[in-house]
Protein backbone atom coordinates (compact mmCIF):
# COMPACT_ATOMS: atom_id res chain seq x y z
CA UNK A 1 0.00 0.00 0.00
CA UNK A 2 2.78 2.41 0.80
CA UNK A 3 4.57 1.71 -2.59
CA UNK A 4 1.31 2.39 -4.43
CA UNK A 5 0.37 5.70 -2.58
CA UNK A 6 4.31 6.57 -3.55
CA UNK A 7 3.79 6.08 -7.24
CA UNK A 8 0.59 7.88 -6.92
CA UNK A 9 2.54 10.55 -5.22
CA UNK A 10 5.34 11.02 -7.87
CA UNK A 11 3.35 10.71 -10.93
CA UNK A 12 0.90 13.14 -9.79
CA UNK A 13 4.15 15.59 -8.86
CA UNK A 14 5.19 14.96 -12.34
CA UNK A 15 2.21 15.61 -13.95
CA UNK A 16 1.94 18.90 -11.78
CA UNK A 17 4.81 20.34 -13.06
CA UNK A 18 4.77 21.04 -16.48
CA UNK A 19 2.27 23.99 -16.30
CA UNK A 20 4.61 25.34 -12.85
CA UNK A 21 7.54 24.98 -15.44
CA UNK A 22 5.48 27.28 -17.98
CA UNK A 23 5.06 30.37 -15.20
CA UNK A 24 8.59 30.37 -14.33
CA UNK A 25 10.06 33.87 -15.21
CA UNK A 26 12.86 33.30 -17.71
CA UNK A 27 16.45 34.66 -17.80
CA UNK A 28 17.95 34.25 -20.75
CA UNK A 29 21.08 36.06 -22.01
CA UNK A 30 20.77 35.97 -25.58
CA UNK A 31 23.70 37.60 -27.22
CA UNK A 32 25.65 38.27 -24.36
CA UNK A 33 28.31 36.42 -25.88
CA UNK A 34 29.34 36.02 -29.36
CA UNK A 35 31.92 33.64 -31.08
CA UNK A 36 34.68 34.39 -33.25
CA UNK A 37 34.88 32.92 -36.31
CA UNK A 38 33.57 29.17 -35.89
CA UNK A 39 35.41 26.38 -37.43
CA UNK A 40 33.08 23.51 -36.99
CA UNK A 41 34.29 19.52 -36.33
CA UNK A 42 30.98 17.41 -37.44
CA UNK A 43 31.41 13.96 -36.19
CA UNK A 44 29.68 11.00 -37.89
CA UNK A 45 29.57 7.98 -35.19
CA UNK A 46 28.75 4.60 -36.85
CA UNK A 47 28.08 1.25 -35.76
CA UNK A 48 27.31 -1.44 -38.49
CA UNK A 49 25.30 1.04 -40.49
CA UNK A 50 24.03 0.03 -44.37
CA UNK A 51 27.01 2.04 -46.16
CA UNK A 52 24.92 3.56 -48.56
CA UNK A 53 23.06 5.69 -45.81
CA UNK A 54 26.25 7.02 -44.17
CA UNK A 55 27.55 7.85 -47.70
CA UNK A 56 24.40 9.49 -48.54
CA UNK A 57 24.50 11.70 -45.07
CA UNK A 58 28.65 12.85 -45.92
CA UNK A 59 26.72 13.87 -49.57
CA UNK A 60 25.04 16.10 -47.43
CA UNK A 61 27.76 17.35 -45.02
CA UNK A 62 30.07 18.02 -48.03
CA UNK A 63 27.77 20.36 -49.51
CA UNK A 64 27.06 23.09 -46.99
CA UNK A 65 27.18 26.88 -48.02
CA UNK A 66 30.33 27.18 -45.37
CA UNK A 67 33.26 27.84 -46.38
CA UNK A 68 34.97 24.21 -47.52
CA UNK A 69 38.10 25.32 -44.70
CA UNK A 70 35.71 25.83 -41.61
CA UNK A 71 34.72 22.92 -40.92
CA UNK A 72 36.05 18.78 -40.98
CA UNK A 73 34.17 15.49 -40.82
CA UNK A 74 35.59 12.61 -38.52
CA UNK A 75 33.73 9.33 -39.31
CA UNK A 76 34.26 7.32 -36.15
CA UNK A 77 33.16 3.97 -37.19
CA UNK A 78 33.20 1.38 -34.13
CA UNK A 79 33.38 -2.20 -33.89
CA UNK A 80 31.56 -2.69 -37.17
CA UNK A 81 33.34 -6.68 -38.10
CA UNK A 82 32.09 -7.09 -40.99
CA UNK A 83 34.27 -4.97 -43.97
CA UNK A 84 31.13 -4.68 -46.31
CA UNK A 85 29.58 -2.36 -44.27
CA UNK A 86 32.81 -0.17 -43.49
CA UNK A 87 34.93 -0.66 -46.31
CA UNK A 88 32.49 1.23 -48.70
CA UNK A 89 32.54 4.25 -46.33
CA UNK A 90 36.05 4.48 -45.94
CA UNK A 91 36.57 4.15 -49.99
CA UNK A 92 34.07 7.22 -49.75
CA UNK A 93 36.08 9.10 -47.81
CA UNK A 94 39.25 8.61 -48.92
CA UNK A 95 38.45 10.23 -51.51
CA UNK A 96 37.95 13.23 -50.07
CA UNK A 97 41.16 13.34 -48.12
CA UNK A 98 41.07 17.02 -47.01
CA UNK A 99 37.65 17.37 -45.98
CA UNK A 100 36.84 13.94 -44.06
CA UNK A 101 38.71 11.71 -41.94
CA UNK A 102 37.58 8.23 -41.27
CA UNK A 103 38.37 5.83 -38.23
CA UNK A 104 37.99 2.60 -37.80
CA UNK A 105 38.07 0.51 -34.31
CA UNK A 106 37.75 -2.32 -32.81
CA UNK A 107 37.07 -2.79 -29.12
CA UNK A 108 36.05 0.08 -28.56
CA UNK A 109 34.27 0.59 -25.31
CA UNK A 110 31.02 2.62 -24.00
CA UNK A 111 29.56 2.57 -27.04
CA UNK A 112 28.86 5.70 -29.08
CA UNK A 113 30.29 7.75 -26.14
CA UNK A 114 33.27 5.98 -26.80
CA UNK A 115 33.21 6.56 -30.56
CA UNK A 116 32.39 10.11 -29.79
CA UNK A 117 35.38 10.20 -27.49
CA UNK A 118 38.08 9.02 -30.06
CA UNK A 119 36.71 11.65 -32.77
CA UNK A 120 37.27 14.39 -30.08
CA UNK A 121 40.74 13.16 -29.90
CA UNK A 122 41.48 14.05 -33.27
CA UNK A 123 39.86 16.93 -33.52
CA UNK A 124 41.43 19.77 -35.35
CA UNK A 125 43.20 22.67 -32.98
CA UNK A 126 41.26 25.09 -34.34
CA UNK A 127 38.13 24.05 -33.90
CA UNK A 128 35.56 25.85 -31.76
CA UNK A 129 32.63 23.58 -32.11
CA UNK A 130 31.99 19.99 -32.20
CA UNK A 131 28.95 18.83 -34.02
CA UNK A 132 27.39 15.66 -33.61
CA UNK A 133 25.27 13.99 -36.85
CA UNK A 134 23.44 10.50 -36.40
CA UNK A 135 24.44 8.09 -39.74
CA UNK A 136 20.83 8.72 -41.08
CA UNK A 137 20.45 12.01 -41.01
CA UNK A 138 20.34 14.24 -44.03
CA UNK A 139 20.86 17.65 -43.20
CA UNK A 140 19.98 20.93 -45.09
CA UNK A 141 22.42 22.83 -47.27
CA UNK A 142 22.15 25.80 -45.14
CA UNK A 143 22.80 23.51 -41.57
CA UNK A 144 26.00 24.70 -40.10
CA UNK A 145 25.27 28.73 -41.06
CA UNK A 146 21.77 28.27 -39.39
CA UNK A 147 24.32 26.84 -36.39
CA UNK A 148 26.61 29.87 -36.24
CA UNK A 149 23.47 32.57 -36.77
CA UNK A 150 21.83 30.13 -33.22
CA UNK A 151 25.11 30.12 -31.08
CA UNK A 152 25.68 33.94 -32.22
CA UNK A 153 22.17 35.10 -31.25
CA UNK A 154 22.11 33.30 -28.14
CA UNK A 155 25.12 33.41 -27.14
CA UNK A 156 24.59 30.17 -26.24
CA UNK A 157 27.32 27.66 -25.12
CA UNK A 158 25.66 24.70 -27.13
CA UNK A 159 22.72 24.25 -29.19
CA UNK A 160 20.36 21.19 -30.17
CA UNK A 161 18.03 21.29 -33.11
CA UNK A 162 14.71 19.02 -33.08
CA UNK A 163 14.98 15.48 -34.69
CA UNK A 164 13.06 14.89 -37.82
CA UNK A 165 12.61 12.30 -39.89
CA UNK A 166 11.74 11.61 -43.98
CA UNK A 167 8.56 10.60 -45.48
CA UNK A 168 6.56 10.62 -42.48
CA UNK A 169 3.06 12.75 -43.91
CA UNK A 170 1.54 10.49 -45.30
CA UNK A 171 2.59 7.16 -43.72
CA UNK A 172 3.78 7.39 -40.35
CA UNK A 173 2.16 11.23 -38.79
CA UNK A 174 1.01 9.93 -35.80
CA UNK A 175 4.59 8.17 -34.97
CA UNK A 176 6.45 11.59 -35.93
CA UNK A 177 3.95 13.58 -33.93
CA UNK A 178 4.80 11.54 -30.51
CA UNK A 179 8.67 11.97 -31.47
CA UNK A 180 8.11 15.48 -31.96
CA UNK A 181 5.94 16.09 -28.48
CA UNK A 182 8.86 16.12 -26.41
CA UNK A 183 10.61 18.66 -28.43
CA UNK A 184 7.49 21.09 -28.46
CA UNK A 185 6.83 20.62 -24.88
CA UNK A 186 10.17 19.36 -22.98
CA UNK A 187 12.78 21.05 -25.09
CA UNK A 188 11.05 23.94 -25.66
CA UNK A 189 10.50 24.58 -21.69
CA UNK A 190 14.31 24.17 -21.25
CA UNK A 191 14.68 26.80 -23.83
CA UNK A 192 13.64 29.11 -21.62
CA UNK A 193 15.77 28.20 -18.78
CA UNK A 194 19.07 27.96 -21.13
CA UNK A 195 19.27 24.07 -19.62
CA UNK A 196 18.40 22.00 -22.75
CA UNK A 197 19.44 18.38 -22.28
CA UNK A 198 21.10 17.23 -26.11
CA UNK A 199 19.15 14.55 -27.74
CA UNK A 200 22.35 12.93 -29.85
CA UNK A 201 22.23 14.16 -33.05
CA UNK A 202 22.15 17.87 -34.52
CA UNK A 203 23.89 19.14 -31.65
CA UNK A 204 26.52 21.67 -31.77
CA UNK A 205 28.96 22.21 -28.80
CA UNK A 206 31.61 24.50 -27.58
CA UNK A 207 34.82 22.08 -28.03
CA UNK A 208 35.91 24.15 -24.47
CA UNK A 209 32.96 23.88 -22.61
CA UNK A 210 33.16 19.47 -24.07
CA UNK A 211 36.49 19.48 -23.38
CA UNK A 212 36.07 21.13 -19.59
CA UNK A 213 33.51 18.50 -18.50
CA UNK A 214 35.24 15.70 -19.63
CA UNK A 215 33.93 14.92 -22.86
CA UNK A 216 31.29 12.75 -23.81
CA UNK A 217 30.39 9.68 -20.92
CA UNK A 218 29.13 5.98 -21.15
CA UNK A 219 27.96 5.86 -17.79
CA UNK A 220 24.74 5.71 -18.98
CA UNK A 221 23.03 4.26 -22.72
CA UNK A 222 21.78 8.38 -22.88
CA UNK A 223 25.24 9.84 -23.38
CA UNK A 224 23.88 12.68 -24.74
CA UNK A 225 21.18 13.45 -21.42
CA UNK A 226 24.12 12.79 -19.24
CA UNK A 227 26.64 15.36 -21.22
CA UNK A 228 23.66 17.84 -21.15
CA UNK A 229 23.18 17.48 -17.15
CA UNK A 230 26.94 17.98 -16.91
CA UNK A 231 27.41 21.03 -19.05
CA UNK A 232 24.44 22.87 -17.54
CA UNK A 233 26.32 21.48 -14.17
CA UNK A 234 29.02 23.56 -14.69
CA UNK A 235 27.60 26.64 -15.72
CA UNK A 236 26.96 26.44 -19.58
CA UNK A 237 24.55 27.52 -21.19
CA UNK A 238 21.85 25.21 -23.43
CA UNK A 239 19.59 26.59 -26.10
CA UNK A 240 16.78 24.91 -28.15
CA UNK A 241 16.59 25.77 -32.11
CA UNK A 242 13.41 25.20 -32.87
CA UNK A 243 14.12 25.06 -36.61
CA UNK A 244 14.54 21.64 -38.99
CA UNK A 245 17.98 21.33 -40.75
CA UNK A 246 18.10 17.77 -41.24
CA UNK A 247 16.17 14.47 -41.12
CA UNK A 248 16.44 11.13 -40.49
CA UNK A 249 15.09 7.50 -41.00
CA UNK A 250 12.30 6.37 -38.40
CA UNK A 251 12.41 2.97 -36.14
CA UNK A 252 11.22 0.76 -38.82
CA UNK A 253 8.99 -1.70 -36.96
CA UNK A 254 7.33 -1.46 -33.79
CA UNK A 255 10.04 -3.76 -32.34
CA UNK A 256 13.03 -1.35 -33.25
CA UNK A 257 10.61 1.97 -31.96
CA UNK A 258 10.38 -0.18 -28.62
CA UNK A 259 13.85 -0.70 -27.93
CA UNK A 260 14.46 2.95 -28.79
CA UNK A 261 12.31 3.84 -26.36
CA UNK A 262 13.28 1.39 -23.45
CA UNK A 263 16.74 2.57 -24.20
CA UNK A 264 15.66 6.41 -24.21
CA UNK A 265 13.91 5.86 -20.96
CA UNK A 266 16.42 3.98 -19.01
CA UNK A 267 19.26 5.97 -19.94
CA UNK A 268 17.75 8.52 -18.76
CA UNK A 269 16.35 6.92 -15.44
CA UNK A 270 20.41 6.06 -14.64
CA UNK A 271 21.47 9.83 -15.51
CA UNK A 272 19.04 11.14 -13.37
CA UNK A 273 20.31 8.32 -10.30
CA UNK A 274 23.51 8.89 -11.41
CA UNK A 275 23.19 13.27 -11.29
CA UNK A 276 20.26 12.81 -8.88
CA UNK A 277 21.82 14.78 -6.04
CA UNK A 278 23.33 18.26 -8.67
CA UNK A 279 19.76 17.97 -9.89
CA UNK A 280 17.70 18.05 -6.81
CA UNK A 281 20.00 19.89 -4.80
CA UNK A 282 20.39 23.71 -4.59
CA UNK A 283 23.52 24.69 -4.94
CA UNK A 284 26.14 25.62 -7.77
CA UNK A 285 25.05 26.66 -11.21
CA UNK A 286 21.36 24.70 -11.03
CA UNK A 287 18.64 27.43 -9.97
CA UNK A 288 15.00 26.20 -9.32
CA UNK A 289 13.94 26.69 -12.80
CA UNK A 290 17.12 24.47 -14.49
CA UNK A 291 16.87 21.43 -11.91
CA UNK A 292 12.64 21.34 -13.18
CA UNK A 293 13.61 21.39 -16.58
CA UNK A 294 15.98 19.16 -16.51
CA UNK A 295 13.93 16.94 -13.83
CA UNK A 296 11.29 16.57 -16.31
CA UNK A 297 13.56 16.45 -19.74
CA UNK A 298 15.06 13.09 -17.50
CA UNK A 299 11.60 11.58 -17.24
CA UNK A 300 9.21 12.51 -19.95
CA UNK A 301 8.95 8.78 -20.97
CA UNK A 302 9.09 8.05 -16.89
CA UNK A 303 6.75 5.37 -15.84
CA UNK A 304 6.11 3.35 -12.71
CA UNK A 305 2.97 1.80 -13.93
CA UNK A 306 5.15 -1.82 -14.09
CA UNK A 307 4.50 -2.29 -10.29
CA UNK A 308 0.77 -1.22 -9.56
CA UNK A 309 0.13 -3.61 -12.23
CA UNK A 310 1.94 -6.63 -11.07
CA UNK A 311 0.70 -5.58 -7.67
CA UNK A 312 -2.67 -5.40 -8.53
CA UNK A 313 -2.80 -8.67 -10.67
CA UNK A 314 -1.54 -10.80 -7.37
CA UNK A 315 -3.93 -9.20 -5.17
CA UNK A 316 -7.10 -10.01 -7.41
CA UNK A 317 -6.16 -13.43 -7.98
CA UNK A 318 -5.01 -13.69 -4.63
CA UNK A 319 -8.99 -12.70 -3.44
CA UNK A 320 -7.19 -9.02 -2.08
CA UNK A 321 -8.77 -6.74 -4.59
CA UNK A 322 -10.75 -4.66 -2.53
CA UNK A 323 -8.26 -3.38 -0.29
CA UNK A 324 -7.06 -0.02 -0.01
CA UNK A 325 -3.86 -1.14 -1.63
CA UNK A 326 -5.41 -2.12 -4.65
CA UNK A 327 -7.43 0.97 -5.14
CA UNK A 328 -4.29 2.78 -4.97
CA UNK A 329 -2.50 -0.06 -8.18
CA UNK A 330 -5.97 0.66 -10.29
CA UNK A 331 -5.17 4.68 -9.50
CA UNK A 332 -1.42 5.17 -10.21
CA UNK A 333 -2.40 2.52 -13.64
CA UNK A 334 -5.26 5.41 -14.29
CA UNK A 335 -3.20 8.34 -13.39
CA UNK A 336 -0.32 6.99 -16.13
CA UNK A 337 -2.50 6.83 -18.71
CA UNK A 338 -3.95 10.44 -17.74
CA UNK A 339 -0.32 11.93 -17.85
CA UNK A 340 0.04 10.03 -21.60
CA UNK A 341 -3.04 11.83 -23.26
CA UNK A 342 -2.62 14.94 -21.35
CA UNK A 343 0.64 15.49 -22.78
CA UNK A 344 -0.22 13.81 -26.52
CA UNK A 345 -3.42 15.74 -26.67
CA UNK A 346 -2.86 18.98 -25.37
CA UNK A 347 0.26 19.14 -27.13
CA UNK A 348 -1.85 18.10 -30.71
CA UNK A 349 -4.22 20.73 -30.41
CA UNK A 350 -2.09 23.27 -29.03
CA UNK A 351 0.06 22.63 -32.70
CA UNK A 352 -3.54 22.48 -34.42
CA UNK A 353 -3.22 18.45 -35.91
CA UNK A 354 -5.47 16.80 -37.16
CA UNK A 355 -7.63 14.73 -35.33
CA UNK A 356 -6.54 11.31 -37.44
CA UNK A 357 -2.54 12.51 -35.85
CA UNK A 358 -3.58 13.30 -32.61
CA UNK A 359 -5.44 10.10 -32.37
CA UNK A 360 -2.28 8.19 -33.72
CA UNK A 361 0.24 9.69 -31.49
CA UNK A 362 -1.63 8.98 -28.47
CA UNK A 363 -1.92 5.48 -29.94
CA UNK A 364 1.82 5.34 -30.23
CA UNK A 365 2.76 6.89 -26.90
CA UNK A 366 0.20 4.08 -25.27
CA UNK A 367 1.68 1.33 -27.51
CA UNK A 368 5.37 2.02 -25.75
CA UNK A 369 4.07 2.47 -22.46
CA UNK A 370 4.46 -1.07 -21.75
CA UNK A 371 8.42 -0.82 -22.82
CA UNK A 372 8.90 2.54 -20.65
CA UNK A 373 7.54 1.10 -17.80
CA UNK A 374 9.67 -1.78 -18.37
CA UNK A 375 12.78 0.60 -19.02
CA UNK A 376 12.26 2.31 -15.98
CA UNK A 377 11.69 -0.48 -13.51
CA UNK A 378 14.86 -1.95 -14.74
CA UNK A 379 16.59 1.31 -14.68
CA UNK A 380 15.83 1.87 -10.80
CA UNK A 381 16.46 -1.74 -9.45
CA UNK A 382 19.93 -1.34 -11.19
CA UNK A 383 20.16 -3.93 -14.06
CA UNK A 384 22.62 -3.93 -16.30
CA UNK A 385 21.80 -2.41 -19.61
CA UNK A 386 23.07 -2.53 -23.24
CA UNK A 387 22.99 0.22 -25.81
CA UNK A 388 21.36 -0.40 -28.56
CA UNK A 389 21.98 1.09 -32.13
CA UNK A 390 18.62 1.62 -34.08
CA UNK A 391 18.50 -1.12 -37.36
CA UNK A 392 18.18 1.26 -40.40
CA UNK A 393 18.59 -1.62 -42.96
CA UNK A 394 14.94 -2.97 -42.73
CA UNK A 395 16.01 -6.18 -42.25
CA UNK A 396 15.20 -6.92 -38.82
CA UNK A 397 12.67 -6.20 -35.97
CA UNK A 398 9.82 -7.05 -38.38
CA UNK A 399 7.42 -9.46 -37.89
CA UNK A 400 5.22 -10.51 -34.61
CA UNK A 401 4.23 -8.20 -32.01
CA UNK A 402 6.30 -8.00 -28.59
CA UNK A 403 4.96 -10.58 -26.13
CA UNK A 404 4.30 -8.18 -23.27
CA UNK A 405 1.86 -6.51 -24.93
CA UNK A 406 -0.11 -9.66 -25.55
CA UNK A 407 0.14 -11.11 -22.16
CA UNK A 408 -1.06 -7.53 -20.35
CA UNK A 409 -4.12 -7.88 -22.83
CA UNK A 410 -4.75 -11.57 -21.86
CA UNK A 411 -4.05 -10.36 -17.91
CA UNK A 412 -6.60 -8.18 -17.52
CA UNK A 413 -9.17 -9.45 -20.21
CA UNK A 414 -9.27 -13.05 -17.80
CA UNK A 415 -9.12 -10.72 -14.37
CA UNK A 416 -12.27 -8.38 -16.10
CA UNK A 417 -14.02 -11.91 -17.67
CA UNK A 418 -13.43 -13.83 -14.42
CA UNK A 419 -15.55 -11.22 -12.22
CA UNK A 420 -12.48 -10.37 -9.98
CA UNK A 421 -13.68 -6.61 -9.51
CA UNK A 422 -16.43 -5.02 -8.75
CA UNK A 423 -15.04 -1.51 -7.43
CA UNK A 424 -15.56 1.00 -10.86
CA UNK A 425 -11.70 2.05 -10.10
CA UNK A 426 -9.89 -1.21 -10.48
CA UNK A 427 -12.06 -2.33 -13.79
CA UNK A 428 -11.25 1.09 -15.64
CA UNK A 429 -8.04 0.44 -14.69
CA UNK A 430 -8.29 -3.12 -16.50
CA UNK A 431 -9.78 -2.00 -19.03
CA UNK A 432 -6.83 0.76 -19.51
CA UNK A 433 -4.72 -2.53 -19.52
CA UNK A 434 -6.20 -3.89 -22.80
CA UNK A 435 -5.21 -0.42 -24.47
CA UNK A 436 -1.59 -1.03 -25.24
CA UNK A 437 -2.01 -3.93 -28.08
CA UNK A 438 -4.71 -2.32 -30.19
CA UNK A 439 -2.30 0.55 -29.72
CA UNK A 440 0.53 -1.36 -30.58
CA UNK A 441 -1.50 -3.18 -33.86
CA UNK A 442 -2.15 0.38 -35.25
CA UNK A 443 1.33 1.73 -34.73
CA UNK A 444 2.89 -1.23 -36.29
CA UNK A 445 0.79 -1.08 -39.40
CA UNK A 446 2.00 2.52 -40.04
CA UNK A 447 5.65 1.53 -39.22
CA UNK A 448 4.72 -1.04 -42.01
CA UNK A 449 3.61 1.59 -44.25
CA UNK A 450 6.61 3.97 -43.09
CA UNK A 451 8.79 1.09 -44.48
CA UNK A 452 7.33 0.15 -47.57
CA UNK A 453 7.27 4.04 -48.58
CA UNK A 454 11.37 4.33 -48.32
CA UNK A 455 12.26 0.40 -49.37
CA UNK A 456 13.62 2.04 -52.77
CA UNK A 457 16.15 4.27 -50.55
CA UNK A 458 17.32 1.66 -48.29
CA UNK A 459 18.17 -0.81 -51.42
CA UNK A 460 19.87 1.69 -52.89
CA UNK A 461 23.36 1.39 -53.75
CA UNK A 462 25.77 4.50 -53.68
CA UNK A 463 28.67 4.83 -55.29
């Protein structure tokens, strides 16, 4: 009973601190400080990426309207074994000997923090800023001057630009627009605060202010989160471009979304135990308004709906479903799926979507609520956890639905058929149960839509 009251406690705290986050007076310093002439150091970390899509985003890098000699491209490619997926990419870049360099290791440890970290080692002298593009992404022509124009009007120590990803209108809306909600709400409320957490890719630091905190960290599968926390940590400054210079390539199946998200959500569960006490603490550079911001940047896919559930399915079967405790379970289950639409919705029709999107979204946010829950759990009882790259070649995470969400369906269809409850509480609560797999169902047939609409792309072969 105590745990349940607690999770009711904490997700209702959550919940109630968005709109205190949106009253906050602001104090920015916009254009306090402005840089020199930037000289930009764009690193490319890959991991057993198709070749053609990392050739296709250099394409992209190579042809900015900067000026050839301010900027390099390091293409950190880690513990890829097999040569037919690196061997193209370094063929690409050799020839282009001035402009890109290209590394290849083995054994490399913490991941893409570790790639990151080896790039940063052979950085150029003169570089001011280190920029940080995921394999997939295709940015704009005009990306690294819309960079410089950001860091010199907000005199900002790093910026992050939003995530976006290709052919999403007409396939895949309602999976873009959940992506996209935590940019327009979370992001956005950091902006205001100067304590935007990076997000991985389109990110452009100060190489001083990366260098002074260490560089980048695989502590946690979020390195990017846990550099953020750091930097603001030490007194830098964090600004949010709301503007799209590049896209990407979507999870493409339900399967791949899912472990994006578990590994999203737990990364961020062990930076926030891992920063806990900078965060929640007042002292050094964190005011009230930066520890909220960041607070809820760490757990906007937060969930502790894992245990009410489990707790609630032993004390029904167990002939313990009216107690107070179990009131409680069916609440905190209730009150997670109020935070979910509350965000999706208001969010939707704040941005004026379409009904049909805002519908889908909310579908997609539900269909991963299983997997977040799951991510967090495992997060706070301190298992060990493995990052995981996103498949872009199509070839795998297709096919049958994850288990979980089946077996929560069958859970609380057999606890609602066998006339366990009676209280109006604990059966809406069931009945929020069966949610996630007709949520799941939908989201993978756009996924399968999504990846039907780009096959010709990702069979591509570049030269």
């Amino acid at each position: 009973m105590i745990v349940c009251a607690a999770i009711v406690a904490i997700q209702a705290a959550l919940m109630a601190l968005r709109p205190i986050i949106a009253c906050l007076p602001t104090s920015l310093t916009a254009g306090q400080q402005r840089s020199a002439t930037l000289r930009f150091s764009i690193h490319v970390a890959t991991h057993s990426e198709p070749p053609h899509l990392v050739i296709r985003t250099l394409r992209a890098l190579l042809d900015q309207d900067w000026p050839s000699g301010g900027y390099e491209i390091i293409v950190m490619d880690n513990n890829t074994a097999d040569p037919a997926l690196w061997k193209p990419v370094a063929t690409f870049c050799a020839a282009h000997p001035c402009r890109i360099t290209f590394l290849h290791r083995m054994g490399v440890r913490g991941a893409k923090a570790g790639a990151l970290n080896i790039a940063l080692a052979h950085t150029r002298a003169n570089a001011t800023h280190v920029v940080t593009v995921d394999a997939d992404y295709v940015v704009h022509r005009d990306f690294l001057s819309r960079a410089a124009e950001a860091l010199h009007r907000t005199g900002a120590d790093y910026v992050q630009f939003p995530q976006s990803y290709v052919a999403t209108t007409t396939t895949a809306p309602g999976v873009d627009a959940e992506l996209e909600e935590y940019f327009r709400t979370n992001a956005a409320a950091a902006d205001e605060a100067e304590a935007v957490l990076l997000t991985g890719t389109l990110c452009v630091i100060s190489k001083t202010a990366l260098v002074s905190v260490g560089g980048w960290s695989g502590a946690t599968t979020t390195e990017d989160a846990d550099l953020g926390v750091r930097l603001c940590h030490a007194g830098f400054a964090g600004r949010f471009i709301n503007q799209i210079v590049g896209k990407g390539l979507l999870p493409l199946s339900l399967r791949d979304l899912e472990k994006q998200r578990y590994r999203w959500c737990s990364g961020n569960v062990q930076t926030l135990l891992l920063h806990g006490r900078k965060i929640l603490t007042p002292a050094g550079n964190f005011n009230l308004h930066k520890r909220l911001v960041i607070l809820t940047q760490l757990t906007s896919w937060f969930s502790l709906a894992l245990v009410p559930f489990a707790l609630l399915t032993v004390w029904l079967l167990t002939g313990h479903g009216h107690t107070v405790a179990a009131m409680l379970a069916a609440g905190a289950i209730l009150l997670s799926l109020a935070d979910i639409a509350s965000r999706v919705v208001a969010r939707g029709m704040r941005d004026g979507q379409a009904l049909p999107v805002i519908l889908n979204a909310l579908a997609c946010r539900v269909a991963l609520a299983p997997q977040s829950a799951k991510a967090t759990f495992d997060a706070l009882a301190g298992c060990r956890l493995k990052f995981v790259v996103t498949d872009k070649s199509g070839g795998k995470g297709a096919g049958s639905l994850p288990i979980c969400h089946l077996m929560v369906f069958l859970t609380a269809l057999l606890l609602l058929l066998g006339g366990h409850p009676t209280e109006p509480l604990i059966r809406a609560a069931l009945l929020t149960l069966l949610l996630p797999l007709p949520a799941a169902l939908l989201t993978d047939k756009s996924l399968r839509a999504y990846r039907a609409a780009i096959a010709p792309p990702l069979t591509e072969v570049s030269a």
